[in-house]
PDB file of N, CA and C in Angstrom:
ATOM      1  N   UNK A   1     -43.631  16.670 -44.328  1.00  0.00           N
ATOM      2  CA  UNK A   1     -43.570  16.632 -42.875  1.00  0.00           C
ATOM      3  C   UNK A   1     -44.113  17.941 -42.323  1.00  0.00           C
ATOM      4  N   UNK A   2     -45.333  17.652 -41.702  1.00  0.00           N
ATOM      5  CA  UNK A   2     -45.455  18.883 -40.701  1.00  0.00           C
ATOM      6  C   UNK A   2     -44.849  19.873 -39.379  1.00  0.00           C
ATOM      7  N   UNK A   3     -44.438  20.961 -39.712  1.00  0.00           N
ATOM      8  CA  UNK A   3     -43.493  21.852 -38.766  1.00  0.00           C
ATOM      9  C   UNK A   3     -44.032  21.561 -37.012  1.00  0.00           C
ATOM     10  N   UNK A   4     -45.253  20.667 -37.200  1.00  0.00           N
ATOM     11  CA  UNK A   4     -45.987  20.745 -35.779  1.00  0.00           C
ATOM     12  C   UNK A   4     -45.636  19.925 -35.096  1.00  0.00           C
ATOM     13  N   UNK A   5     -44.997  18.397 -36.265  1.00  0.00           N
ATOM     14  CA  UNK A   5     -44.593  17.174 -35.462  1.00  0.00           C
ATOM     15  C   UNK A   5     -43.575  17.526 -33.857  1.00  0.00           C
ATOM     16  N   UNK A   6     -44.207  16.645 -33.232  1.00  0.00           N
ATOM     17  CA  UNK A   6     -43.196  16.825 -31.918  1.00  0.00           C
ATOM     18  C   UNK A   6     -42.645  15.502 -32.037  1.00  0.00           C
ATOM     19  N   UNK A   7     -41.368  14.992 -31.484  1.00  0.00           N
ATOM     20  CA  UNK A   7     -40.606  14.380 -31.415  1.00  0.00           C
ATOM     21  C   UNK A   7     -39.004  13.969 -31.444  1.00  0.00           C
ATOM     22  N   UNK A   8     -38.838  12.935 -31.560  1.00  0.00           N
ATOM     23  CA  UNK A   8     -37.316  13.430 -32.398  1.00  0.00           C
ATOM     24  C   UNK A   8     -37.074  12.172 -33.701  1.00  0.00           C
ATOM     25  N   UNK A   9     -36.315  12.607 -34.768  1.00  0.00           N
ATOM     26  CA  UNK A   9     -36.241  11.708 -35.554  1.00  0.00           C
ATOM     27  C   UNK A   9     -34.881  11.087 -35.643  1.00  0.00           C
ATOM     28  N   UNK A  10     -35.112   9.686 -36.590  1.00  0.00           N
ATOM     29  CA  UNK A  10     -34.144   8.530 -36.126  1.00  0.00           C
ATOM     30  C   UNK A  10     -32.659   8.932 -36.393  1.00  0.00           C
ATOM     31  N   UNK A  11     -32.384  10.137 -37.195  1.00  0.00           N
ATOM     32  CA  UNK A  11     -31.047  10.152 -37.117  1.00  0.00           C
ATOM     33  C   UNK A  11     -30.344  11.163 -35.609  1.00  0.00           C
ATOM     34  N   UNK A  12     -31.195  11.865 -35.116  1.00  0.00           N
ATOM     35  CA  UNK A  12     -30.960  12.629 -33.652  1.00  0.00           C
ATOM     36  C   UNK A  12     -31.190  11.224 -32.268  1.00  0.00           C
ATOM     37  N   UNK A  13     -31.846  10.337 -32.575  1.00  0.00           N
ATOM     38  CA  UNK A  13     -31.529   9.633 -31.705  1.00  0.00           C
ATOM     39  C   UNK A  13     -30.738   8.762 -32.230  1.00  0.00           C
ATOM     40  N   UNK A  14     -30.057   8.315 -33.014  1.00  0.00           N
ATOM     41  CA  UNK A  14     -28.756   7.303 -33.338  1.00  0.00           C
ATOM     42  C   UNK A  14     -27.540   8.281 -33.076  1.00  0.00           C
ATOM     43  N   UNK A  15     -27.362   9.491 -33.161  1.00  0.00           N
ATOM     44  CA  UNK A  15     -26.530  10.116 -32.619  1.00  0.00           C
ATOM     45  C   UNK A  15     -26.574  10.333 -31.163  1.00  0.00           C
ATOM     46  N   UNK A  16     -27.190  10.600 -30.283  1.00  0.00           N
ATOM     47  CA  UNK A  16     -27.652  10.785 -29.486  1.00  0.00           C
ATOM     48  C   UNK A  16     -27.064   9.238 -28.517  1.00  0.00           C
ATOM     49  N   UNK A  17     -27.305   8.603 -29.143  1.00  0.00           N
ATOM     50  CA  UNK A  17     -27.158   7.160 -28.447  1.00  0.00           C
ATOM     51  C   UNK A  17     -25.227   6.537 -28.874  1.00  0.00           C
ATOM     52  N   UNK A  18     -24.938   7.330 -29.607  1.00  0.00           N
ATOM     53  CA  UNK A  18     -23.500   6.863 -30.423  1.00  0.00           C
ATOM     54  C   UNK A  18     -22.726   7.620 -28.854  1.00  0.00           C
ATOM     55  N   UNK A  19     -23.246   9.407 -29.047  1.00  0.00           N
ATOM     56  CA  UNK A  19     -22.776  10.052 -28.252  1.00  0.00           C
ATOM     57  C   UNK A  19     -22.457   9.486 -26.922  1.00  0.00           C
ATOM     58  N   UNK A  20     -23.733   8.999 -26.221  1.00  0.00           N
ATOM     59  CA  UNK A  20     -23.603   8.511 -24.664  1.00  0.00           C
ATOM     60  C   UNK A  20     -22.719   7.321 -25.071  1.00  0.00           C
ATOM     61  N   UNK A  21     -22.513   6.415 -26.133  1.00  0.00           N
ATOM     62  CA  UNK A  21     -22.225   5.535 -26.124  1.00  0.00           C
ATOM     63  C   UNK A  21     -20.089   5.520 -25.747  1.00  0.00           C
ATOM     64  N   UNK A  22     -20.332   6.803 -26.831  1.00  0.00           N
ATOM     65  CA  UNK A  22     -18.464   7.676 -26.221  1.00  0.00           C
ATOM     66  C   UNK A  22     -18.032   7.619 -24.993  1.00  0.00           C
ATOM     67  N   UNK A  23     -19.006   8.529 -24.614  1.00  0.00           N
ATOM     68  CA  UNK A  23     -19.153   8.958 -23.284  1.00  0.00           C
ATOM     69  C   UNK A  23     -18.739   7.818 -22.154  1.00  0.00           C
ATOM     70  N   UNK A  24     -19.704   6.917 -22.311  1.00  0.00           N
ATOM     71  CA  UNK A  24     -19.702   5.351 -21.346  1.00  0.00           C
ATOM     72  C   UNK A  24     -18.188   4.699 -21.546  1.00  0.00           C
ATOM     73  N   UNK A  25     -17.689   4.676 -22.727  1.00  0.00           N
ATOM     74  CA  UNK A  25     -16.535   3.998 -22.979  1.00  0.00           C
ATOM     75  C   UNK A  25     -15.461   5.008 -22.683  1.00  0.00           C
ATOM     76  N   UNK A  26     -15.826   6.425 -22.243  1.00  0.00           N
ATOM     77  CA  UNK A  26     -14.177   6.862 -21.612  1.00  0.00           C
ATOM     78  C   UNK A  26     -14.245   7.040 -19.998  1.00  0.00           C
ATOM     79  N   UNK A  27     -15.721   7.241 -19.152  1.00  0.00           N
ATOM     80  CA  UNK A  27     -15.659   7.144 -18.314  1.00  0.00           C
ATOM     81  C   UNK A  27     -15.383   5.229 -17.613  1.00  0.00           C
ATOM     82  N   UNK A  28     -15.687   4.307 -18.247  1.00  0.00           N
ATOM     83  CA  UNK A  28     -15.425   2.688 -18.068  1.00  0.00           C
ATOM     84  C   UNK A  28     -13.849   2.814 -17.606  1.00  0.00           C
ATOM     85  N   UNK A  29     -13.152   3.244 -18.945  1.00  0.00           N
ATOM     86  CA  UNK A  29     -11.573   2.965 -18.180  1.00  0.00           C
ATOM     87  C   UNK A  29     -11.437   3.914 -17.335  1.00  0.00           C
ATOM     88  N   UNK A  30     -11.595   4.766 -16.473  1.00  0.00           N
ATOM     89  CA  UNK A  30     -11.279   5.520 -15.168  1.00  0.00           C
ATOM     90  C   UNK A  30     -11.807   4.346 -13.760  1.00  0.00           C
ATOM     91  N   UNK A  31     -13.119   4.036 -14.464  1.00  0.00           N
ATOM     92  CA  UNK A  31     -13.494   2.962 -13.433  1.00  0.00           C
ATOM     93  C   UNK A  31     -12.646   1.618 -13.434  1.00  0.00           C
ATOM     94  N   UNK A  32     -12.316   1.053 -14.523  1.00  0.00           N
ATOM     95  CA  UNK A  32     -11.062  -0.190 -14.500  1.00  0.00           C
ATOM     96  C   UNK A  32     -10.176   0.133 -13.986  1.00  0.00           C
ATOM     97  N   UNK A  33      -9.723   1.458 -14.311  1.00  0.00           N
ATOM     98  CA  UNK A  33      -8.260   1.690 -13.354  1.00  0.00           C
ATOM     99  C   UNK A  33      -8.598   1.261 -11.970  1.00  0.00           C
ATOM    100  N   UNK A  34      -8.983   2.300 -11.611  1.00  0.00           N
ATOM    101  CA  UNK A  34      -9.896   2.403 -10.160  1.00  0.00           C
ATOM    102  C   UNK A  34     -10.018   1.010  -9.711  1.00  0.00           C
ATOM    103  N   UNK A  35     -10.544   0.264 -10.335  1.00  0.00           N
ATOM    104  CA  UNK A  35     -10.760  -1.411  -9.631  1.00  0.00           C
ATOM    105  C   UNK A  35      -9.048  -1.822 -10.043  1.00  0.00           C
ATOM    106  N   UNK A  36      -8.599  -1.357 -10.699  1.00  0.00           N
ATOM    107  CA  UNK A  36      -7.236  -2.357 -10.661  1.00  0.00           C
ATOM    108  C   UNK A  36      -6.226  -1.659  -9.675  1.00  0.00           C
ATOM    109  N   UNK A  37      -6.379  -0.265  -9.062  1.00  0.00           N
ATOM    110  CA  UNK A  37      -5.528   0.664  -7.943  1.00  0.00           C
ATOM    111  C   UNK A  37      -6.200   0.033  -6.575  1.00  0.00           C
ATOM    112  N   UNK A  38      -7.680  -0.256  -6.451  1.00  0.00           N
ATOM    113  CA  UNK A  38      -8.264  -0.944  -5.283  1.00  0.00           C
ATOM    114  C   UNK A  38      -7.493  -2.167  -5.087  1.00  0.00           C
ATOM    115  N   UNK A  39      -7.431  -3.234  -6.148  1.00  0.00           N
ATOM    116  CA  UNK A  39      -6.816  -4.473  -6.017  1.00  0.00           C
ATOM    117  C   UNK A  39      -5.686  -4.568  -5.534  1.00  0.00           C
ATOM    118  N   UNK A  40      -4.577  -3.570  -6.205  1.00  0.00           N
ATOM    119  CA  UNK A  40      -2.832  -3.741  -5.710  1.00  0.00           C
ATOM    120  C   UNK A  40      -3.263  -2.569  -3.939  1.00  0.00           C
ATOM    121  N   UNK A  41      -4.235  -1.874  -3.980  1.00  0.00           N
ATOM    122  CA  UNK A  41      -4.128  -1.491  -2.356  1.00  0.00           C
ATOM    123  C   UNK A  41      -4.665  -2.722  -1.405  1.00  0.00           C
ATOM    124  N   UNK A  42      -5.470  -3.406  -2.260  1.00  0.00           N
ATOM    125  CA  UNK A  42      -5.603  -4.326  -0.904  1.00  0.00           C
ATOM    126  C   UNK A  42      -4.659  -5.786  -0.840  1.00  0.00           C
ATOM    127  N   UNK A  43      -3.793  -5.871  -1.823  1.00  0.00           N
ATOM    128  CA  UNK A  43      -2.367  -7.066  -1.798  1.00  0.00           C
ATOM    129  C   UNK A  43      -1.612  -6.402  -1.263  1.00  0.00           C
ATOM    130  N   UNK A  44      -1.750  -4.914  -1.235  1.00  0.00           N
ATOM    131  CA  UNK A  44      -0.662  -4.452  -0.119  1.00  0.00           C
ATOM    132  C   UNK A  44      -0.791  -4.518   0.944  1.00  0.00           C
ATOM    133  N   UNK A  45      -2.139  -4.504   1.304  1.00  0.00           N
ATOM    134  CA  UNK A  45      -2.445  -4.323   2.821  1.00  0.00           C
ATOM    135  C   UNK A  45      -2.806  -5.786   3.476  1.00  0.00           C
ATOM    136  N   UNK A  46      -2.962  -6.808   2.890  1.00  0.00           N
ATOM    137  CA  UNK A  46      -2.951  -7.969   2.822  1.00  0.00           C
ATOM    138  C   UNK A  46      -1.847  -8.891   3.388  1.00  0.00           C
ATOM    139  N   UNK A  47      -0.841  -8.068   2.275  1.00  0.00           N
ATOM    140  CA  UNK A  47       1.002  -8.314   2.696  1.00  0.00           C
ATOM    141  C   UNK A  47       1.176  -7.591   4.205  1.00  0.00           C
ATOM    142  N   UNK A  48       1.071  -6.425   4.487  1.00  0.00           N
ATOM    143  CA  UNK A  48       1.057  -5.595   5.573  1.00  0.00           C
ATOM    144  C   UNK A  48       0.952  -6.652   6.861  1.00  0.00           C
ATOM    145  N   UNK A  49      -0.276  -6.795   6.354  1.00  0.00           N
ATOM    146  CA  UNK A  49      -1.033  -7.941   7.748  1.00  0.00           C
ATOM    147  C   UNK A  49      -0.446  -9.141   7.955  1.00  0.00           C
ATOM    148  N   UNK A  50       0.182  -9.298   6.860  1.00  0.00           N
ATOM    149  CA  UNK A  50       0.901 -11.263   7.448  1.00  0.00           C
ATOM    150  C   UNK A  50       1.904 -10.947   7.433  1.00  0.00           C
ATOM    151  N   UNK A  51       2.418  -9.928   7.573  1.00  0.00           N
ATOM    152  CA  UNK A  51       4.134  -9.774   8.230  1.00  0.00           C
ATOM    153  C   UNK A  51       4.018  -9.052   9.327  1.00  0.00           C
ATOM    154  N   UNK A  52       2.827  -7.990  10.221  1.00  0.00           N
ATOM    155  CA  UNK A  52       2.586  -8.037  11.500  1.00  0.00           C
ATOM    156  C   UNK A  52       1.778  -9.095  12.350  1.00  0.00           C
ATOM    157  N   UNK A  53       0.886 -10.029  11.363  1.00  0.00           N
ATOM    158  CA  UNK A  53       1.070 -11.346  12.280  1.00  0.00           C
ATOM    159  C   UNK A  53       2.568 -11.735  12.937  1.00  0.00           C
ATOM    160  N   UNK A  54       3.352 -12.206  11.560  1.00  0.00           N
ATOM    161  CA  UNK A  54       4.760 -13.002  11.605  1.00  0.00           C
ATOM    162  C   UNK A  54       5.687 -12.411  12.983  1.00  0.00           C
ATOM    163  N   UNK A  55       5.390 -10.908  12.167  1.00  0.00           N
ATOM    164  CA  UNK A  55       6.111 -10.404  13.273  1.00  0.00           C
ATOM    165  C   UNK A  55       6.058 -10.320  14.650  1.00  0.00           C
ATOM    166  N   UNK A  56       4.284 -10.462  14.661  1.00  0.00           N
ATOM    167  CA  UNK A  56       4.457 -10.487  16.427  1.00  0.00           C
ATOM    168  C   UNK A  56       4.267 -11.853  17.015  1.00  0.00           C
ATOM    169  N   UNK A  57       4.137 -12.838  16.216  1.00  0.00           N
ATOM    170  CA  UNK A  57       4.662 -13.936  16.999  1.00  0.00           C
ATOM    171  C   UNK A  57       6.018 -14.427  16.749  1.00  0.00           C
ATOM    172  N   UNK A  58       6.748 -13.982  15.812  1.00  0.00           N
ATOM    173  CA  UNK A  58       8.402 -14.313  16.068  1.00  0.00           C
ATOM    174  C   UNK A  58       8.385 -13.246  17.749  1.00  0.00           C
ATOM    175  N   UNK A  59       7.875 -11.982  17.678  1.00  0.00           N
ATOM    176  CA  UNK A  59       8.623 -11.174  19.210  1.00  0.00           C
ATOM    177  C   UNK A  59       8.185 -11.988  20.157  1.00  0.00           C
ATOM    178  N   UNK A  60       7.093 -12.626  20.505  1.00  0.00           N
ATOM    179  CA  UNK A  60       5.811 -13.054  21.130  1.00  0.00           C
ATOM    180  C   UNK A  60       7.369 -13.817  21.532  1.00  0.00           C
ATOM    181  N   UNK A  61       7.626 -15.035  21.047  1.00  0.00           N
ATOM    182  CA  UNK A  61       7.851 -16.066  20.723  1.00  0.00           C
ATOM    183  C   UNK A  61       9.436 -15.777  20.968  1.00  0.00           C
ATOM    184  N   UNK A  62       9.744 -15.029  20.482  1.00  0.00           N
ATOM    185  CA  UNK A  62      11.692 -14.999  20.876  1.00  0.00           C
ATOM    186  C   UNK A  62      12.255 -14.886  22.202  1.00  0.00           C
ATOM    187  N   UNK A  63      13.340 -15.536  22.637  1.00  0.00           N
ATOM    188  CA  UNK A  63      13.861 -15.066  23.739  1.00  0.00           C
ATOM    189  C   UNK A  63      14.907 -13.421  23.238  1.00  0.00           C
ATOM    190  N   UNK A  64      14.651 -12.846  24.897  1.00  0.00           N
ATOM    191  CA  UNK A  64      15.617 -11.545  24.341  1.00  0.00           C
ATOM    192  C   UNK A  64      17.097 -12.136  24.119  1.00  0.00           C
ATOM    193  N   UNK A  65      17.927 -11.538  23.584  1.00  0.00           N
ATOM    194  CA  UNK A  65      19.257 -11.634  23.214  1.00  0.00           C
ATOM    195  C   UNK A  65      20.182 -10.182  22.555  1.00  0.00           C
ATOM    196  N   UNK A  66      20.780 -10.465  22.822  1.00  0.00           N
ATOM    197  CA  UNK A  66      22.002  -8.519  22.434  1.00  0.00           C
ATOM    198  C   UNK A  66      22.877  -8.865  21.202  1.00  0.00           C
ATOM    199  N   UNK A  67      22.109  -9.733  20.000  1.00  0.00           N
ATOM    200  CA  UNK A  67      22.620  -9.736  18.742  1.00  0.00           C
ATOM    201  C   UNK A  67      22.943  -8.451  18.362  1.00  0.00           C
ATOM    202  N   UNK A  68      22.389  -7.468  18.221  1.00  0.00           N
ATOM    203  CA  UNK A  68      21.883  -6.474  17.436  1.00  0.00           C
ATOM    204  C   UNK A  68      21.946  -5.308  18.395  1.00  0.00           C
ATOM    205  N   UNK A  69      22.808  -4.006  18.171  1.00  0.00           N
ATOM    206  CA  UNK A  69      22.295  -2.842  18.790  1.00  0.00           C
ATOM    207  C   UNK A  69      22.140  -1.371  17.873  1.00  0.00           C
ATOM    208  N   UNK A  70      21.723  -0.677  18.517  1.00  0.00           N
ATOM    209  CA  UNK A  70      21.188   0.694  18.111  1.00  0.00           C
ATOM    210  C   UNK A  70      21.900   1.567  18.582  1.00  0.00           C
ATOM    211  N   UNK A  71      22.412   2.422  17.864  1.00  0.00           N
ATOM    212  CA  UNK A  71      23.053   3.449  18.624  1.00  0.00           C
ATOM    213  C   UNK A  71      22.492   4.778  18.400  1.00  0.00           C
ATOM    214  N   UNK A  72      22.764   5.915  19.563  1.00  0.00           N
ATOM    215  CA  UNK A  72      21.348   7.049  19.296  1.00  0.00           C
ATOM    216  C   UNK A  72      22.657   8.018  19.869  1.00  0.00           C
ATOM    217  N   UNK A  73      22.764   9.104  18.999  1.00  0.00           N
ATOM    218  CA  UNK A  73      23.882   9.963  19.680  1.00  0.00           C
ATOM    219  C   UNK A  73      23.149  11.555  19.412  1.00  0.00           C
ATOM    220  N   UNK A  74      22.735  12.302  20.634  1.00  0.00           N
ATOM    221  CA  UNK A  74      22.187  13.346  20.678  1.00  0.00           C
ATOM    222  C   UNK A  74      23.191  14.986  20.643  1.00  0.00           C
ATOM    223  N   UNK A  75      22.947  15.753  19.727  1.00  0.00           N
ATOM    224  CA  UNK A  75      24.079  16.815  19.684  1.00  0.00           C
ATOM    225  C   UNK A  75      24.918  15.937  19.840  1.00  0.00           C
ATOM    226  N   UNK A  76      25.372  15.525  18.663  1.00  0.00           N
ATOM    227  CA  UNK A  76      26.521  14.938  18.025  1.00  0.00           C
ATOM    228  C   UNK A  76      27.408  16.238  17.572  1.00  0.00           C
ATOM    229  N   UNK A  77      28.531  16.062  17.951  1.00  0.00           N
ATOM    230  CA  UNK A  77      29.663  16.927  17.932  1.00  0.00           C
ATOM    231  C   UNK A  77      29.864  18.271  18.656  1.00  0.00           C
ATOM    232  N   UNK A  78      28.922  18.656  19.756  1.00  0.00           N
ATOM    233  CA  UNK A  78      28.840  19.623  20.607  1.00  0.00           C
ATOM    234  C   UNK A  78      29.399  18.896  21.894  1.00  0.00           C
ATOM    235  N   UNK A  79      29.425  19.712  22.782  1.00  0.00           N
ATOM    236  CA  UNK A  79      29.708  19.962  24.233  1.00  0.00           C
ATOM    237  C   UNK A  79      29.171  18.512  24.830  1.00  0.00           C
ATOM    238  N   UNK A  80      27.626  19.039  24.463  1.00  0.00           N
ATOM    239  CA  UNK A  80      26.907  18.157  25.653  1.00  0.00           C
ATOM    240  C   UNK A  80      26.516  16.678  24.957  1.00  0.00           C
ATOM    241  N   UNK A  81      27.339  16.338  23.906  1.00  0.00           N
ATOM    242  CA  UNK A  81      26.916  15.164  23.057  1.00  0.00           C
ATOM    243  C   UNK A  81      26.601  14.137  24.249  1.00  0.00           C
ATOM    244  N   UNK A  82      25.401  13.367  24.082  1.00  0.00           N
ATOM    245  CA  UNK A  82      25.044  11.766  24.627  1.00  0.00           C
ATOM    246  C   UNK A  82      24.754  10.742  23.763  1.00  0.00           C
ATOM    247  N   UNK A  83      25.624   9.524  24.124  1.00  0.00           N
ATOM    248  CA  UNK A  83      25.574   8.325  22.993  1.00  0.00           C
ATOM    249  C   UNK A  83      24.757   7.751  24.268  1.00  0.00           C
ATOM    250  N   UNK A  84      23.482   6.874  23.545  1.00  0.00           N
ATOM    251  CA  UNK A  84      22.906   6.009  24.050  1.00  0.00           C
ATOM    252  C   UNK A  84      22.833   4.738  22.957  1.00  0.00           C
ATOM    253  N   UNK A  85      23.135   3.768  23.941  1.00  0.00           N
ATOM    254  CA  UNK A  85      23.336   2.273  22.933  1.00  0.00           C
ATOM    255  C   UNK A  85      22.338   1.353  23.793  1.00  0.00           C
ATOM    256  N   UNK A  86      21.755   0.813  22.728  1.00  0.00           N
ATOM    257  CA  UNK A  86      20.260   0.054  23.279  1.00  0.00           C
ATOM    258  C   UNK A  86      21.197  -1.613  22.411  1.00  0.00           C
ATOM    259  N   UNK A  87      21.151  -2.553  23.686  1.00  0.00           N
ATOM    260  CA  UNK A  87      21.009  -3.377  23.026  1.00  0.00           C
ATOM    261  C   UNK A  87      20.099  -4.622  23.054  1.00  0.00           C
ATOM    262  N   UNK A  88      19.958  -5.573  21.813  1.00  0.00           N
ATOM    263  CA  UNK A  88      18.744  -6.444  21.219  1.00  0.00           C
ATOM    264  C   UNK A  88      18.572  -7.040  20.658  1.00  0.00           C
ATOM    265  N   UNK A  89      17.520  -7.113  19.506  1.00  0.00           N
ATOM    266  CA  UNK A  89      17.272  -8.114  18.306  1.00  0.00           C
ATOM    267  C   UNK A  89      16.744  -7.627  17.679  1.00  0.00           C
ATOM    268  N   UNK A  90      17.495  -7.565  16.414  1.00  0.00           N
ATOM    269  CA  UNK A  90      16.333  -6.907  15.480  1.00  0.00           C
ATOM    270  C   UNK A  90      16.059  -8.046  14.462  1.00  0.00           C
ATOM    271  N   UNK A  91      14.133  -7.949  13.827  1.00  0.00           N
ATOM    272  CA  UNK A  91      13.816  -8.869  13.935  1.00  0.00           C
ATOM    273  C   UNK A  91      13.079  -8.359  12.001  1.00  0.00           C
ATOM    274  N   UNK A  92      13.266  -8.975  11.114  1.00  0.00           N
ATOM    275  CA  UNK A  92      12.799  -8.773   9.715  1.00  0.00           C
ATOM    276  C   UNK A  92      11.555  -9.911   9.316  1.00  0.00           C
ATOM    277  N   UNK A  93      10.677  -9.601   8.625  1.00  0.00           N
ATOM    278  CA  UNK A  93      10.166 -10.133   7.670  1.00  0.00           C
ATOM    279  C   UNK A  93       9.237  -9.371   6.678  1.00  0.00           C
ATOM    280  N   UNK A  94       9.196 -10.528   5.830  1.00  0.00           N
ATOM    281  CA  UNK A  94       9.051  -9.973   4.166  1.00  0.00           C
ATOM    282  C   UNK A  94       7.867 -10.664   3.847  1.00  0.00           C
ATOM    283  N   UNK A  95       6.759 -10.148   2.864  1.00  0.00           N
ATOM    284  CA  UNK A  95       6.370 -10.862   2.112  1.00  0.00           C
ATOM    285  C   UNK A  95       5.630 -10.601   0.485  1.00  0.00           C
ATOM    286  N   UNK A  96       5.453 -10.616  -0.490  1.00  0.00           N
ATOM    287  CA  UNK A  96       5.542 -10.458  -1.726  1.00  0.00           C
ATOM    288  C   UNK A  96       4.307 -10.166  -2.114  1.00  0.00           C
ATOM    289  N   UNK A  97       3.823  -9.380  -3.031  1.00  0.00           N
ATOM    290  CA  UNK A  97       2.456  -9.168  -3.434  1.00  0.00           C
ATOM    291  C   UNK A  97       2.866  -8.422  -5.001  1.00  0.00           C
ATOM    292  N   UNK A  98       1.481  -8.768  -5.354  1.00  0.00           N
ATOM    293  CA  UNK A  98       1.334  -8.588  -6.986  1.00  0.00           C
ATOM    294  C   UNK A  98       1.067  -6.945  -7.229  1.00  0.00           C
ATOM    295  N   UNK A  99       2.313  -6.472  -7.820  1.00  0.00           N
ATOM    296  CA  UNK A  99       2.036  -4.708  -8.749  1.00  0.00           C
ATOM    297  C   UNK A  99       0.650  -4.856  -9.604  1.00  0.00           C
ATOM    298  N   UNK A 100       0.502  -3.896 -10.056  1.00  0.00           N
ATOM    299  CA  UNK A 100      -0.622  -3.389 -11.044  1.00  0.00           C
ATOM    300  C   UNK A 100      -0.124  -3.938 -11.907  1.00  0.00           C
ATOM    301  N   UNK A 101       0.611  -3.760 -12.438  1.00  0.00           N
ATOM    302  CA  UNK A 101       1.831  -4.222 -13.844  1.00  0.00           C
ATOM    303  C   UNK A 101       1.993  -5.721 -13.667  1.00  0.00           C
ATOM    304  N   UNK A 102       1.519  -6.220 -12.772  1.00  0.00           N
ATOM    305  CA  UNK A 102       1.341  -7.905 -12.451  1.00  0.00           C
ATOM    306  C   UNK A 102       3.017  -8.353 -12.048  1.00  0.00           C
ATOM    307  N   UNK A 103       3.928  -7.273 -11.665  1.00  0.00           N
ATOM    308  CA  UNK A 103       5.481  -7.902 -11.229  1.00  0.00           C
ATOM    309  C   UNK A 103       4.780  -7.747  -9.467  1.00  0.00           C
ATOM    310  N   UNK A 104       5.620  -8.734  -9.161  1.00  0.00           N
ATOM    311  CA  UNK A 104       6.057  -8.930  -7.849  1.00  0.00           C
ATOM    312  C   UNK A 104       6.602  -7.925  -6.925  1.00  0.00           C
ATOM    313  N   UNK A 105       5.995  -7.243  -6.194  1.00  0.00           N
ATOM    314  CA  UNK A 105       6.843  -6.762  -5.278  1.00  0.00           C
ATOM    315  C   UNK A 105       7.263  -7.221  -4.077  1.00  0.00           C
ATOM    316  N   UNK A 106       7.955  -6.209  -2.948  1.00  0.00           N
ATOM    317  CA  UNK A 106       8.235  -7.176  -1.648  1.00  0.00           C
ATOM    318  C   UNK A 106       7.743  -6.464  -0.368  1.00  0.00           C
ATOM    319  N   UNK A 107       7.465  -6.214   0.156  1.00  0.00           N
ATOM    320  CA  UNK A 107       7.005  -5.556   1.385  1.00  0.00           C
ATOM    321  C   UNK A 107       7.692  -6.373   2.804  1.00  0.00           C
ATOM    322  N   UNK A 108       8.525  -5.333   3.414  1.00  0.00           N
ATOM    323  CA  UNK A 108       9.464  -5.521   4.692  1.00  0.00           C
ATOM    324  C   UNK A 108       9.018  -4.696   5.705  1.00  0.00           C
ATOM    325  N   UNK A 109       9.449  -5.264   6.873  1.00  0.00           N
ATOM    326  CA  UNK A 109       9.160  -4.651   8.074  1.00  0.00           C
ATOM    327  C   UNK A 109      10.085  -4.843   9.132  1.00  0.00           C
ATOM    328  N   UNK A 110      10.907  -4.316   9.802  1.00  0.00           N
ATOM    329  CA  UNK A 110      11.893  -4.242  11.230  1.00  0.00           C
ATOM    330  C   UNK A 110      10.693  -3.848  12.263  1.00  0.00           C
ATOM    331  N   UNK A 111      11.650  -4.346  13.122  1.00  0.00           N
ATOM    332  CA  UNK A 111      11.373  -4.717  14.585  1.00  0.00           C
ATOM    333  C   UNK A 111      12.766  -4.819  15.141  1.00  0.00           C
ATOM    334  N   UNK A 112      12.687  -3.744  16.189  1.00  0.00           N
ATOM    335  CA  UNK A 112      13.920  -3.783  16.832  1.00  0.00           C
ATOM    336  C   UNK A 112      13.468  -3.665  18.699  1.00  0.00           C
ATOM    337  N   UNK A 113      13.717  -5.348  18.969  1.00  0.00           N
ATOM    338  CA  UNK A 113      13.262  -5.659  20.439  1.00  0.00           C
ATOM    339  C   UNK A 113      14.157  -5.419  21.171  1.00  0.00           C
ATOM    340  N   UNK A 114      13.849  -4.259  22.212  1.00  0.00           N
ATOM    341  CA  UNK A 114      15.090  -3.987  23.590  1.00  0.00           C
ATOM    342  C   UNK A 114      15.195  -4.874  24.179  1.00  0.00           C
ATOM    343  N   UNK A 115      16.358  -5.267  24.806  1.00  0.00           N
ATOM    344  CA  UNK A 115      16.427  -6.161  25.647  1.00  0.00           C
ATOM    345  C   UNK A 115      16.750  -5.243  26.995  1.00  0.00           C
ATOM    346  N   UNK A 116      15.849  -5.609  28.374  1.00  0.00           N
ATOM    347  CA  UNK A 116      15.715  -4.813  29.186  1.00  0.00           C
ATOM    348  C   UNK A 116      16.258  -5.463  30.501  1.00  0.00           C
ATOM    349  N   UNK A 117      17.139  -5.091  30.463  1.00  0.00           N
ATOM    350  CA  UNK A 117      18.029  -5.751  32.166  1.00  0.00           C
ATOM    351  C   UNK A 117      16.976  -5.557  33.266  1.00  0.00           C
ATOM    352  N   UNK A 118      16.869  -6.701  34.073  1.00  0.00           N
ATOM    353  CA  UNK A 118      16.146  -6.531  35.058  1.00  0.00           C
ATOM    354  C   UNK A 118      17.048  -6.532  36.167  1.00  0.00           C
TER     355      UNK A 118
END
């Protein structure tokens, strides 16, 4: 073999190609994760959205009523303490979406509607 040859020979490119070949297979699972963290963010946000539909047409849709109240007490245990009591409906829904781990989770949301004396 002449010292002049330019090129490369077959065992520098079978390494060469093994190498990237490493390479490709540890950056792949960062990218699978990645598509499987995209997937459970968008069943979450999915869930998100059909329980603020639900929710705003149960409010849409409810008459007010004083099931339910809130109580709000400001400087609690001083001088000038103020209890304010709101009363209403408070109003839940739920709905379920798939973990990464493929279990079920639940995603909830309150709504607490004043009822406003006219």
């Amino acid at each position: 073999m002449n010292i002049h040859d330019k090129g490369f020979t077959l065992i520098e490119v079978l390494v060469s190609i093994v190498f990237l070949g490493i390479i490709m297979i540890i950056f792949s699972s960062f990218f699978i994760n990645s598509i499987k963290i995209i997937d459970v963010s968008g069943n979450i946000n999915e869930g998100i959205n059909a329980v603020r539909g639900n929710l705003n047409e149960i409010i849409a849709a409810e008459a007010n009523n004083d099931d339910d109240s809130i109580t709000i007490i400001f400087n609690e245990g001083k001088s000038d303490e103020i209890t304010l009591t709101v009363n209403g409906t408070e109003i839940t829904q739920s709905v379920n979406y798939k973990k990464a781990n493929g279990e079920d989770g639940i995603i909830s949301l309150n709504y607490f509607k004043a009822v406003i004396e006219e």
